[in-house]
PDB file of N, CA and C in Angstrom:
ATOM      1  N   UNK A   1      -6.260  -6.811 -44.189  1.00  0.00           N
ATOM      2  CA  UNK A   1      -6.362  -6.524 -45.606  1.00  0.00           C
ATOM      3  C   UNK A   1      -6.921  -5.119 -45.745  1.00  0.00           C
ATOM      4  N   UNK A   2      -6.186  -4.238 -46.126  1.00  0.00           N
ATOM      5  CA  UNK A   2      -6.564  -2.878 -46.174  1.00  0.00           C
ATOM      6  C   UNK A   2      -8.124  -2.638 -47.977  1.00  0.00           C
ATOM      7  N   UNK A   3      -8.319  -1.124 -47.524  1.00  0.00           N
ATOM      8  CA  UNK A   3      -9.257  -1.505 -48.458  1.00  0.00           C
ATOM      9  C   UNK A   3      -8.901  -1.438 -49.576  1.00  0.00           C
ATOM     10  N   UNK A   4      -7.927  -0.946 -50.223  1.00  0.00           N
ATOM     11  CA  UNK A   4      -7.736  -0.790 -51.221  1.00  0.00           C
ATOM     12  C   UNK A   4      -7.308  -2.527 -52.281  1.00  0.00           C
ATOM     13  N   UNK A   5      -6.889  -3.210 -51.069  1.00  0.00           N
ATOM     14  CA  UNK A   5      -6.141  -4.399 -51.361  1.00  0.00           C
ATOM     15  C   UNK A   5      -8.170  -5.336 -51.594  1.00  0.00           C
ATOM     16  N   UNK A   6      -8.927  -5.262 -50.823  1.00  0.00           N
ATOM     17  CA  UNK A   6     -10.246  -5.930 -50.854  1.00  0.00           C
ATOM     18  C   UNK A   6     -10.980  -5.587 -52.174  1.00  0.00           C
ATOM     19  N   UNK A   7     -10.892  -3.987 -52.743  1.00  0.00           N
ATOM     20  CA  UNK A   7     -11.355  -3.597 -53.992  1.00  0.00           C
ATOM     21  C   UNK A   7     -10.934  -4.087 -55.118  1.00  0.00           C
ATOM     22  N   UNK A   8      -9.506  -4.427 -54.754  1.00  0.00           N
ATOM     23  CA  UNK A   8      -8.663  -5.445 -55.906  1.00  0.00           C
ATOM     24  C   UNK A   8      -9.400  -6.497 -56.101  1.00  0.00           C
ATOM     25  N   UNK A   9      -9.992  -7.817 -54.975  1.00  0.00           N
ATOM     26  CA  UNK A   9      -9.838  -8.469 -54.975  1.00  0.00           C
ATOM     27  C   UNK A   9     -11.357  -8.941 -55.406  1.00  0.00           C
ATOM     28  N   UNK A  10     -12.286  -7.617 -55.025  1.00  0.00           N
ATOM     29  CA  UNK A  10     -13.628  -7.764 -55.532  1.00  0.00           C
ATOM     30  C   UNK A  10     -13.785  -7.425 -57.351  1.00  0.00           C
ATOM     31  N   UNK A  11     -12.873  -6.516 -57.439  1.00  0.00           N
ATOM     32  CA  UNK A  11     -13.116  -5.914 -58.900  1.00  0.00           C
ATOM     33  C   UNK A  11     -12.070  -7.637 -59.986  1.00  0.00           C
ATOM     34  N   UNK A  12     -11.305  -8.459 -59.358  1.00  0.00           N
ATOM     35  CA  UNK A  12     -10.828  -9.471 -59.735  1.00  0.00           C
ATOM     36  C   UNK A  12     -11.900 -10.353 -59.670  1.00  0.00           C
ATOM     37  N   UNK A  13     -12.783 -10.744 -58.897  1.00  0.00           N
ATOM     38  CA  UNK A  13     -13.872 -11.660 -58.604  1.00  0.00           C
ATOM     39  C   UNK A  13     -14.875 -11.245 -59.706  1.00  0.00           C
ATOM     40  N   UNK A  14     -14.882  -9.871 -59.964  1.00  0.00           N
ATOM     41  CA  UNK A  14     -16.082  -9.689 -60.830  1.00  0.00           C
ATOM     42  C   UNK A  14     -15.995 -10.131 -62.237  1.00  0.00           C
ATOM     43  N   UNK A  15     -14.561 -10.130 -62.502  1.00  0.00           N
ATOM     44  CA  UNK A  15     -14.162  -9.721 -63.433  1.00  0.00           C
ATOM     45  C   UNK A  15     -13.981 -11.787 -64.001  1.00  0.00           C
ATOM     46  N   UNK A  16     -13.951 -12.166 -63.157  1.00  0.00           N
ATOM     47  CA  UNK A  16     -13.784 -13.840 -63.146  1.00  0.00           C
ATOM     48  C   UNK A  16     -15.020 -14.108 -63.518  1.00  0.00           C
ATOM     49  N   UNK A  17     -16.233 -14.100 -62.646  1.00  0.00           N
ATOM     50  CA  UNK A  17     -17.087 -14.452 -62.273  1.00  0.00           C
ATOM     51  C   UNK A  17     -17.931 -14.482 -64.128  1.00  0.00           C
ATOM     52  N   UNK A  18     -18.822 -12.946 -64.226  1.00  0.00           N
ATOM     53  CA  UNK A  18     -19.533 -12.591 -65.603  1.00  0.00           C
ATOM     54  C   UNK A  18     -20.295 -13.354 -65.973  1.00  0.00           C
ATOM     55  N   UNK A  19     -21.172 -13.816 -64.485  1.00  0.00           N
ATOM     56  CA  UNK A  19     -22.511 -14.729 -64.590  1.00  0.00           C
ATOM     57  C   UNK A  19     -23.653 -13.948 -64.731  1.00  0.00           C
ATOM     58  N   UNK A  20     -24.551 -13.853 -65.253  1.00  0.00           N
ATOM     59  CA  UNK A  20     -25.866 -13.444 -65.567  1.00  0.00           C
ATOM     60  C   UNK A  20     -26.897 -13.413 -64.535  1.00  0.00           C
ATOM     61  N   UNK A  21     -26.552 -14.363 -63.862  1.00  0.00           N
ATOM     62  CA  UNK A  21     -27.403 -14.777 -62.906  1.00  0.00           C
ATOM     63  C   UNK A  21     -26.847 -14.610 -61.529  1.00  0.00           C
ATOM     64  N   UNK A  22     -25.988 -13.653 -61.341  1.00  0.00           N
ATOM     65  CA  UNK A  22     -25.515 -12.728 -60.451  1.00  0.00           C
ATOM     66  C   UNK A  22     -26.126 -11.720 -59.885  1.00  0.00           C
ATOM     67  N   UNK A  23     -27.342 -11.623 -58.961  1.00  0.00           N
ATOM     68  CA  UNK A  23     -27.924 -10.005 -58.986  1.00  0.00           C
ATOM     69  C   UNK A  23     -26.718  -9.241 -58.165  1.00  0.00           C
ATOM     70  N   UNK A  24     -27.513  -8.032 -58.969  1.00  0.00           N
ATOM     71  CA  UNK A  24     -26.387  -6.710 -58.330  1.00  0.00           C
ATOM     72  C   UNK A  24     -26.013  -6.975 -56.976  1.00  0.00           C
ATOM     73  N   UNK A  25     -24.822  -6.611 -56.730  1.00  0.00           N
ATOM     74  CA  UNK A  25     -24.791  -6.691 -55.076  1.00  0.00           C
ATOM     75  C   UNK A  25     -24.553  -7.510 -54.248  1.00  0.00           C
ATOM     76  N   UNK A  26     -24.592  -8.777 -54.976  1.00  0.00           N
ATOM     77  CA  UNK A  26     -23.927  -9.984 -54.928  1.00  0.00           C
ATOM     78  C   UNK A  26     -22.949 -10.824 -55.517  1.00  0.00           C
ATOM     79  N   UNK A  27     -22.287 -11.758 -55.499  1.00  0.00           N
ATOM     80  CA  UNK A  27     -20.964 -12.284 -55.731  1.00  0.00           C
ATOM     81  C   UNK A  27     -20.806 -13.766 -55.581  1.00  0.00           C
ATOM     82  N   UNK A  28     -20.482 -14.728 -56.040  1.00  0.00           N
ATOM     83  CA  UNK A  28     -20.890 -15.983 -56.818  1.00  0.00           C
ATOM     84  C   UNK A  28     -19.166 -16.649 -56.055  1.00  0.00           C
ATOM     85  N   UNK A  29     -19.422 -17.331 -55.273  1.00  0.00           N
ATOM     86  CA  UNK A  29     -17.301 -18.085 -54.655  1.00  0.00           C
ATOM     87  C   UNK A  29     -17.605 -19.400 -54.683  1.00  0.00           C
ATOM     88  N   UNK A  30     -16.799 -20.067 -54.830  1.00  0.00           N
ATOM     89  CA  UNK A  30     -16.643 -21.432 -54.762  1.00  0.00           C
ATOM     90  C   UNK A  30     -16.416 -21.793 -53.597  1.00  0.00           C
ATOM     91  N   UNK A  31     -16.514 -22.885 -52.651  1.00  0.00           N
ATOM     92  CA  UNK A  31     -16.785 -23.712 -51.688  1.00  0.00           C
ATOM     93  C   UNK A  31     -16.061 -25.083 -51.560  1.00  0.00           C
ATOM     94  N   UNK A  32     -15.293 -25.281 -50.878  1.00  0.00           N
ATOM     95  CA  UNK A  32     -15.000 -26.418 -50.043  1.00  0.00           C
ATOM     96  C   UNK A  32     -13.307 -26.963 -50.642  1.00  0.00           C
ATOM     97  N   UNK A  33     -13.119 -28.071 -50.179  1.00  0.00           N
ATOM     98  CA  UNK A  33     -11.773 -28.637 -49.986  1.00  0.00           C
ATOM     99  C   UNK A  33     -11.624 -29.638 -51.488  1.00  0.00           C
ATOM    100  N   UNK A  34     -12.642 -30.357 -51.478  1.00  0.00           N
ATOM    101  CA  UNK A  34     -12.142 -31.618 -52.575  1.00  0.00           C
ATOM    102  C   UNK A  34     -13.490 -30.978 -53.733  1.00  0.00           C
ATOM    103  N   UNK A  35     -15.111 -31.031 -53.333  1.00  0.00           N
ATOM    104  CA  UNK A  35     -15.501 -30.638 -54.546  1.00  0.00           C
ATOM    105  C   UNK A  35     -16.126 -29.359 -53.898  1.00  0.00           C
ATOM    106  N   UNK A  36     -16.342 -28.596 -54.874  1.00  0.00           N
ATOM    107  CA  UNK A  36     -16.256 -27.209 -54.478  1.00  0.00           C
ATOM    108  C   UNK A  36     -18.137 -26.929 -55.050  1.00  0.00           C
ATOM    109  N   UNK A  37     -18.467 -25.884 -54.075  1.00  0.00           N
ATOM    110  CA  UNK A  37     -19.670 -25.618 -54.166  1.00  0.00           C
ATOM    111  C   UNK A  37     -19.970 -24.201 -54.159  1.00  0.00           C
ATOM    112  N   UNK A  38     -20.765 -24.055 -55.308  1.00  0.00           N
ATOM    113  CA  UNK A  38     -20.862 -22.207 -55.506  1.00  0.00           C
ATOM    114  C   UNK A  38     -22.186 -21.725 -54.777  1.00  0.00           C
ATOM    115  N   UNK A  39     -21.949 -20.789 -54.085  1.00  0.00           N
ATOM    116  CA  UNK A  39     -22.697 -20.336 -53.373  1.00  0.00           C
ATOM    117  C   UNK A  39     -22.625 -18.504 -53.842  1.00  0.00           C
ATOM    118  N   UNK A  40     -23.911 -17.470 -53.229  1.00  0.00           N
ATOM    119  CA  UNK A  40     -23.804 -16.438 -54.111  1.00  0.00           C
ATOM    120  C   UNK A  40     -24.364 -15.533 -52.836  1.00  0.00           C
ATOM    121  N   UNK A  41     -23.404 -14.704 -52.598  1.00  0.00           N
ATOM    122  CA  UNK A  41     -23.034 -14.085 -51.100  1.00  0.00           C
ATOM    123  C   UNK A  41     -23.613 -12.710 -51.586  1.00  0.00           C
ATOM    124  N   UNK A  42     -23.897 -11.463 -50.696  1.00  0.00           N
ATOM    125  CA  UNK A  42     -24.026 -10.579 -50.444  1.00  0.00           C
ATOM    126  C   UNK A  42     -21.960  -9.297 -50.532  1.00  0.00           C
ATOM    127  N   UNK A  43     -22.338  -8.660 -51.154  1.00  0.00           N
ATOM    128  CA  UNK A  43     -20.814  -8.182 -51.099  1.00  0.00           C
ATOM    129  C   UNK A  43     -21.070  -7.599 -49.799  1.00  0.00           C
ATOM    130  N   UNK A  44     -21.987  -6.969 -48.732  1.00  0.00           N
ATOM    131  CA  UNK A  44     -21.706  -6.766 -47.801  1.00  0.00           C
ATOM    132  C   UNK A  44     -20.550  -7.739 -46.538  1.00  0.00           C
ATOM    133  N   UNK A  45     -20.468  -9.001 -47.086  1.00  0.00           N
ATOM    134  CA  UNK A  45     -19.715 -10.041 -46.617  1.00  0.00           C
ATOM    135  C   UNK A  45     -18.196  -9.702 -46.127  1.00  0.00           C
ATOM    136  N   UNK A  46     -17.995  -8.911 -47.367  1.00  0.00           N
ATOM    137  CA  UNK A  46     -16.805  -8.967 -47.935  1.00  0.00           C
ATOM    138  C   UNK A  46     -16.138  -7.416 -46.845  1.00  0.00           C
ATOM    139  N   UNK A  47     -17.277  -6.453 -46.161  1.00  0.00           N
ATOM    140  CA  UNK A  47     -16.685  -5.590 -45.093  1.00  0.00           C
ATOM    141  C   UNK A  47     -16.353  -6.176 -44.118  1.00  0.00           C
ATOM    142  N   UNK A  48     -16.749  -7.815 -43.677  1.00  0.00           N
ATOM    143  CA  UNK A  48     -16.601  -8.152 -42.332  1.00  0.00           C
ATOM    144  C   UNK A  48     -14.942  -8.900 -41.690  1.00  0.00           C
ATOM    145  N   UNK A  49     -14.234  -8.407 -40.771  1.00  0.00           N
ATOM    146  CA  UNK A  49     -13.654  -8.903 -40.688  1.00  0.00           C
ATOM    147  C   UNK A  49     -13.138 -10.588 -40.629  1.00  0.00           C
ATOM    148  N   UNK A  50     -14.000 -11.020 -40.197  1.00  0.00           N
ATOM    149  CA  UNK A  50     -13.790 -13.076 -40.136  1.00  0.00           C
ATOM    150  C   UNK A  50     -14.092 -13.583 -42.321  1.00  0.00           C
ATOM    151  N   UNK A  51     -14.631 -12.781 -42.468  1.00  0.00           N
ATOM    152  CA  UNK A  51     -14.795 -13.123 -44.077  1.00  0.00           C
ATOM    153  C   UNK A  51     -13.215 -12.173 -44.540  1.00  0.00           C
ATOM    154  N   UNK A  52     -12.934 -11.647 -44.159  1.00  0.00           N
ATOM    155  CA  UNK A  52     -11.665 -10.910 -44.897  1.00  0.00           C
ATOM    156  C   UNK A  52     -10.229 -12.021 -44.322  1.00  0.00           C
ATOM    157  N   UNK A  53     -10.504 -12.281 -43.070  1.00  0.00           N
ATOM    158  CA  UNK A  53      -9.525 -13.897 -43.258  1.00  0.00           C
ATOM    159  C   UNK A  53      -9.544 -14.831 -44.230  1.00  0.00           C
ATOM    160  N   UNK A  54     -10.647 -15.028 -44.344  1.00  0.00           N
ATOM    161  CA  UNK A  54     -10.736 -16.075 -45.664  1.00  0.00           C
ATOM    162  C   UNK A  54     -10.905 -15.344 -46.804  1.00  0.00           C
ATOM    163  N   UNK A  55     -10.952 -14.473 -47.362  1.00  0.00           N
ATOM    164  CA  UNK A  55     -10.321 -14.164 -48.493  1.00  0.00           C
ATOM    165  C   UNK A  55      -8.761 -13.826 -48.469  1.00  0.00           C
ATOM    166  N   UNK A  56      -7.633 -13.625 -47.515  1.00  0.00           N
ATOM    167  CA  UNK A  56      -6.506 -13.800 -47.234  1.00  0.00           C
ATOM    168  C   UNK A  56      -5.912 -14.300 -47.340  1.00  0.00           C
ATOM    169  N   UNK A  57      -6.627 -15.843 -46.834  1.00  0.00           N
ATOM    170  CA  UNK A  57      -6.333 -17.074 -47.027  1.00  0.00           C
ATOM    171  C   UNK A  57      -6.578 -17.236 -48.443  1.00  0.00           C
ATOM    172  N   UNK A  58      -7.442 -17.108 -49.086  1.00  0.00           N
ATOM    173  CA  UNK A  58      -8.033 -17.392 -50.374  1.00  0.00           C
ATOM    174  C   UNK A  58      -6.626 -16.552 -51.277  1.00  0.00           C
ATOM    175  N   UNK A  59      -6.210 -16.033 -50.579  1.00  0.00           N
ATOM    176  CA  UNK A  59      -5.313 -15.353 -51.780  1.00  0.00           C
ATOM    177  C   UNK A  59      -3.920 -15.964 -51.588  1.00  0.00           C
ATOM    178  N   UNK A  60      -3.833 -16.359 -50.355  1.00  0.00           N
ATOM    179  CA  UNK A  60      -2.453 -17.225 -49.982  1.00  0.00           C
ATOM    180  C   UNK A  60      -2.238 -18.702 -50.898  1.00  0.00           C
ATOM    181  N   UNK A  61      -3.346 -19.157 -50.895  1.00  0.00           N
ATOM    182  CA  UNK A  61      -3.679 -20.041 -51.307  1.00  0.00           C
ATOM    183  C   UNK A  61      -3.574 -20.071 -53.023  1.00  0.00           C
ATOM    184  N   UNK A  62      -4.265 -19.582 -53.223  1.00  0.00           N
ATOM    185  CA  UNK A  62      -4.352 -19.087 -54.972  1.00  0.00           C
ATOM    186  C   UNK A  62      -3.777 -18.113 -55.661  1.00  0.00           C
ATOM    187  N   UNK A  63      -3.597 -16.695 -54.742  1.00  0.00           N
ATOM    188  CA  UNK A  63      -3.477 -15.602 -55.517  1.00  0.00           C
ATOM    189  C   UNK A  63      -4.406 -15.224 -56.336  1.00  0.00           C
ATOM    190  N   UNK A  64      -4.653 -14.470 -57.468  1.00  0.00           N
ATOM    191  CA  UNK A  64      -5.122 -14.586 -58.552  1.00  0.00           C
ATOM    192  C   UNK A  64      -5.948 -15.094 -59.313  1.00  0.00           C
ATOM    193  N   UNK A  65      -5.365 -16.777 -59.208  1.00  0.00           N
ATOM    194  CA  UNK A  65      -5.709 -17.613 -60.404  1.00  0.00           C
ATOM    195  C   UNK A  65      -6.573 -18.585 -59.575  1.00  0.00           C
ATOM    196  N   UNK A  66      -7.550 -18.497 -59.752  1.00  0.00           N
ATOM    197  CA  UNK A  66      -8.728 -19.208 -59.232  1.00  0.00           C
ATOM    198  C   UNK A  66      -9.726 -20.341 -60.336  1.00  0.00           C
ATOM    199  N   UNK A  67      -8.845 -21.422 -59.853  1.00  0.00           N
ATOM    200  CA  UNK A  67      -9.368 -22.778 -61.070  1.00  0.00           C
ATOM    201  C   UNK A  67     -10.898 -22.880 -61.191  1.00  0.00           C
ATOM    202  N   UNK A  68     -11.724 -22.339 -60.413  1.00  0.00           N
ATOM    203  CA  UNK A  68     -13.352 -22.769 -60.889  1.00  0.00           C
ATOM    204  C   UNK A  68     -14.059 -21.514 -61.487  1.00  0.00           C
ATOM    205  N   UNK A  69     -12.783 -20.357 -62.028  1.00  0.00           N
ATOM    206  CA  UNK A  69     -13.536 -19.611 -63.037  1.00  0.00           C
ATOM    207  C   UNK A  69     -14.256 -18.237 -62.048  1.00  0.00           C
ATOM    208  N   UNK A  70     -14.145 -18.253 -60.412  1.00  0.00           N
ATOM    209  CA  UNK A  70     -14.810 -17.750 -59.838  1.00  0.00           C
ATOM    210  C   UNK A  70     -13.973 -17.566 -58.831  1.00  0.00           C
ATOM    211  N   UNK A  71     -14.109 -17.106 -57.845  1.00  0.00           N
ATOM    212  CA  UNK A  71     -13.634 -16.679 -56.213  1.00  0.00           C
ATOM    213  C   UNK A  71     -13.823 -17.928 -55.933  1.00  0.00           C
ATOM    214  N   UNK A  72     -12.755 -18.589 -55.483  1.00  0.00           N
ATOM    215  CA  UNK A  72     -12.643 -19.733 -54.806  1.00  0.00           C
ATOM    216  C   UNK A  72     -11.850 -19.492 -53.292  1.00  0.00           C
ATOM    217  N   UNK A  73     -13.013 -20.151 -52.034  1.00  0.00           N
ATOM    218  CA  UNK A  73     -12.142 -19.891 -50.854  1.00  0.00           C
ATOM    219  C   UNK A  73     -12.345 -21.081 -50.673  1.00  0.00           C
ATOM    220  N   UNK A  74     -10.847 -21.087 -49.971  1.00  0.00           N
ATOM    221  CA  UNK A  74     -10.596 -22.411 -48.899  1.00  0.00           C
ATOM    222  C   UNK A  74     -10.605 -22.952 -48.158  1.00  0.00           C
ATOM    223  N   UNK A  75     -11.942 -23.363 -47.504  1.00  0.00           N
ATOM    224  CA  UNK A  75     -12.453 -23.474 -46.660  1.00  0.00           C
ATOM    225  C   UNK A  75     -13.854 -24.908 -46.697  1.00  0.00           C
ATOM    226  N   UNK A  76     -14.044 -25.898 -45.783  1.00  0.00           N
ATOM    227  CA  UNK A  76     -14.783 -26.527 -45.482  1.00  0.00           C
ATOM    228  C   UNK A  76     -15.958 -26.201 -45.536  1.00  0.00           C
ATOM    229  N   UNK A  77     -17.473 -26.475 -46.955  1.00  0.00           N
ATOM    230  CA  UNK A  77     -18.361 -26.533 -46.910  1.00  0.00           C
ATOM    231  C   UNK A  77     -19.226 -25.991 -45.390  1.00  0.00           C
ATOM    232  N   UNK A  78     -19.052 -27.138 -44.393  1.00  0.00           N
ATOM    233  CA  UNK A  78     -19.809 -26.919 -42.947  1.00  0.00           C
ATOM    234  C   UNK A  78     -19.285 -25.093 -42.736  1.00  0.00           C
ATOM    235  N   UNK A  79     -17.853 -25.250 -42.415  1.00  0.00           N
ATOM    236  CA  UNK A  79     -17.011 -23.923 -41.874  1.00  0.00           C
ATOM    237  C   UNK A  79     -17.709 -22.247 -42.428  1.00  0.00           C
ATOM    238  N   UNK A  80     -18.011 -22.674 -44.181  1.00  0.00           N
ATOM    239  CA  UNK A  80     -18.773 -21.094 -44.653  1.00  0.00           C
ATOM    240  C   UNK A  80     -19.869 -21.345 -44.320  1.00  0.00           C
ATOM    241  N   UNK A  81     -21.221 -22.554 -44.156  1.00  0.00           N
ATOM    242  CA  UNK A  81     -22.252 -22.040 -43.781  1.00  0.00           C
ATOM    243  C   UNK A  81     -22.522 -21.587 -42.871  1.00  0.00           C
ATOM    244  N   UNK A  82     -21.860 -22.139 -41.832  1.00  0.00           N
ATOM    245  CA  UNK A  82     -21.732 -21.395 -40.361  1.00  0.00           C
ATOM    246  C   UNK A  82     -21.299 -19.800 -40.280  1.00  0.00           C
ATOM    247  N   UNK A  83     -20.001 -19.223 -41.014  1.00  0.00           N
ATOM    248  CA  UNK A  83     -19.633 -18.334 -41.035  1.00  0.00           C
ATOM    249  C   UNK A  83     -20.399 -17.171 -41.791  1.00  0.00           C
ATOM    250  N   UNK A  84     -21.290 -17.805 -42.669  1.00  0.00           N
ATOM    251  CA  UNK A  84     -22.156 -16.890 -43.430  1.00  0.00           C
ATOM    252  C   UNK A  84     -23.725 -16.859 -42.561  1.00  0.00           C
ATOM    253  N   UNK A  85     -23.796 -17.541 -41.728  1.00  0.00           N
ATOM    254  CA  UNK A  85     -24.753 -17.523 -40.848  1.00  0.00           C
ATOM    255  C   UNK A  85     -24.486 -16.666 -40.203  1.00  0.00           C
ATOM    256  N   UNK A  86     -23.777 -16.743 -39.390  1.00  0.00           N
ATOM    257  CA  UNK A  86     -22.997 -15.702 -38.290  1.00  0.00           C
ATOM    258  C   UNK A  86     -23.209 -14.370 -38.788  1.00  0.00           C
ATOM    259  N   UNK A  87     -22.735 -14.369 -40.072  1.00  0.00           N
ATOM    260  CA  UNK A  87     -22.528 -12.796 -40.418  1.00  0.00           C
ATOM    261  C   UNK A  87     -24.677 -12.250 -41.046  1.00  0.00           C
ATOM    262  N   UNK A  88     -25.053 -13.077 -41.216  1.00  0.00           N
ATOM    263  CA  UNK A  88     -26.633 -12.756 -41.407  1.00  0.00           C
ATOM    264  C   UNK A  88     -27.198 -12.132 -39.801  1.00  0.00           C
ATOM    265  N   UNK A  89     -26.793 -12.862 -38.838  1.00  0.00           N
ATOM    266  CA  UNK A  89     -27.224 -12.214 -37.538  1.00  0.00           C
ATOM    267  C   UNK A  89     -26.429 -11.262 -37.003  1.00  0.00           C
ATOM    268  N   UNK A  90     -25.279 -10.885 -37.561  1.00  0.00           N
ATOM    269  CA  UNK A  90     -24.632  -9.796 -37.031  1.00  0.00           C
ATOM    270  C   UNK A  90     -25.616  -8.349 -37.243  1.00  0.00           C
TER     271      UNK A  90
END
């Protein structure tokens, strides 16, 4: 995902999102397969390559139109905490 295509996809997330309770610098996605869980990430996330798969996916999946009002990725609850772990010790 080149960058220009990721700026799309952040300036689309922001633009969804227009929570209050968003601090700067961070970014608000939805979570999991059947009920979905919002969690509120660091946009540094969003440089790492294994998080730019799943927003890929997230766009294969949805495109655009993201039913919980927010960045929704597709992905297994367990699968992002792990993956957002990972990327805290990187």
């Amino acid at each position: 995902m080149g960058i220009f295509r990721l700026q799309s996809v952040v300036a689309n997330a922001k633009q969804l999102i227009k929570c209050h309770d968003v601090p700067k610098g961070y970014l608000a996605v939805y979570v999991g397969e059947i009920q979905r869980k919002r969690f509120v990430i660091p946009l540094s996330y969003l440089d790492q390559p294994a998080f730019q798969d799943l927003l890929h996916k997230s766009e294969e999946e949805f495109g655009f139109h993201h039913p919980m009002g927010g960045l929704t990725l597709p992905c297994h609850e367990e699968a992002f905490v792990h993956l957002t772990a990972q990327l805290r010790i990187a």
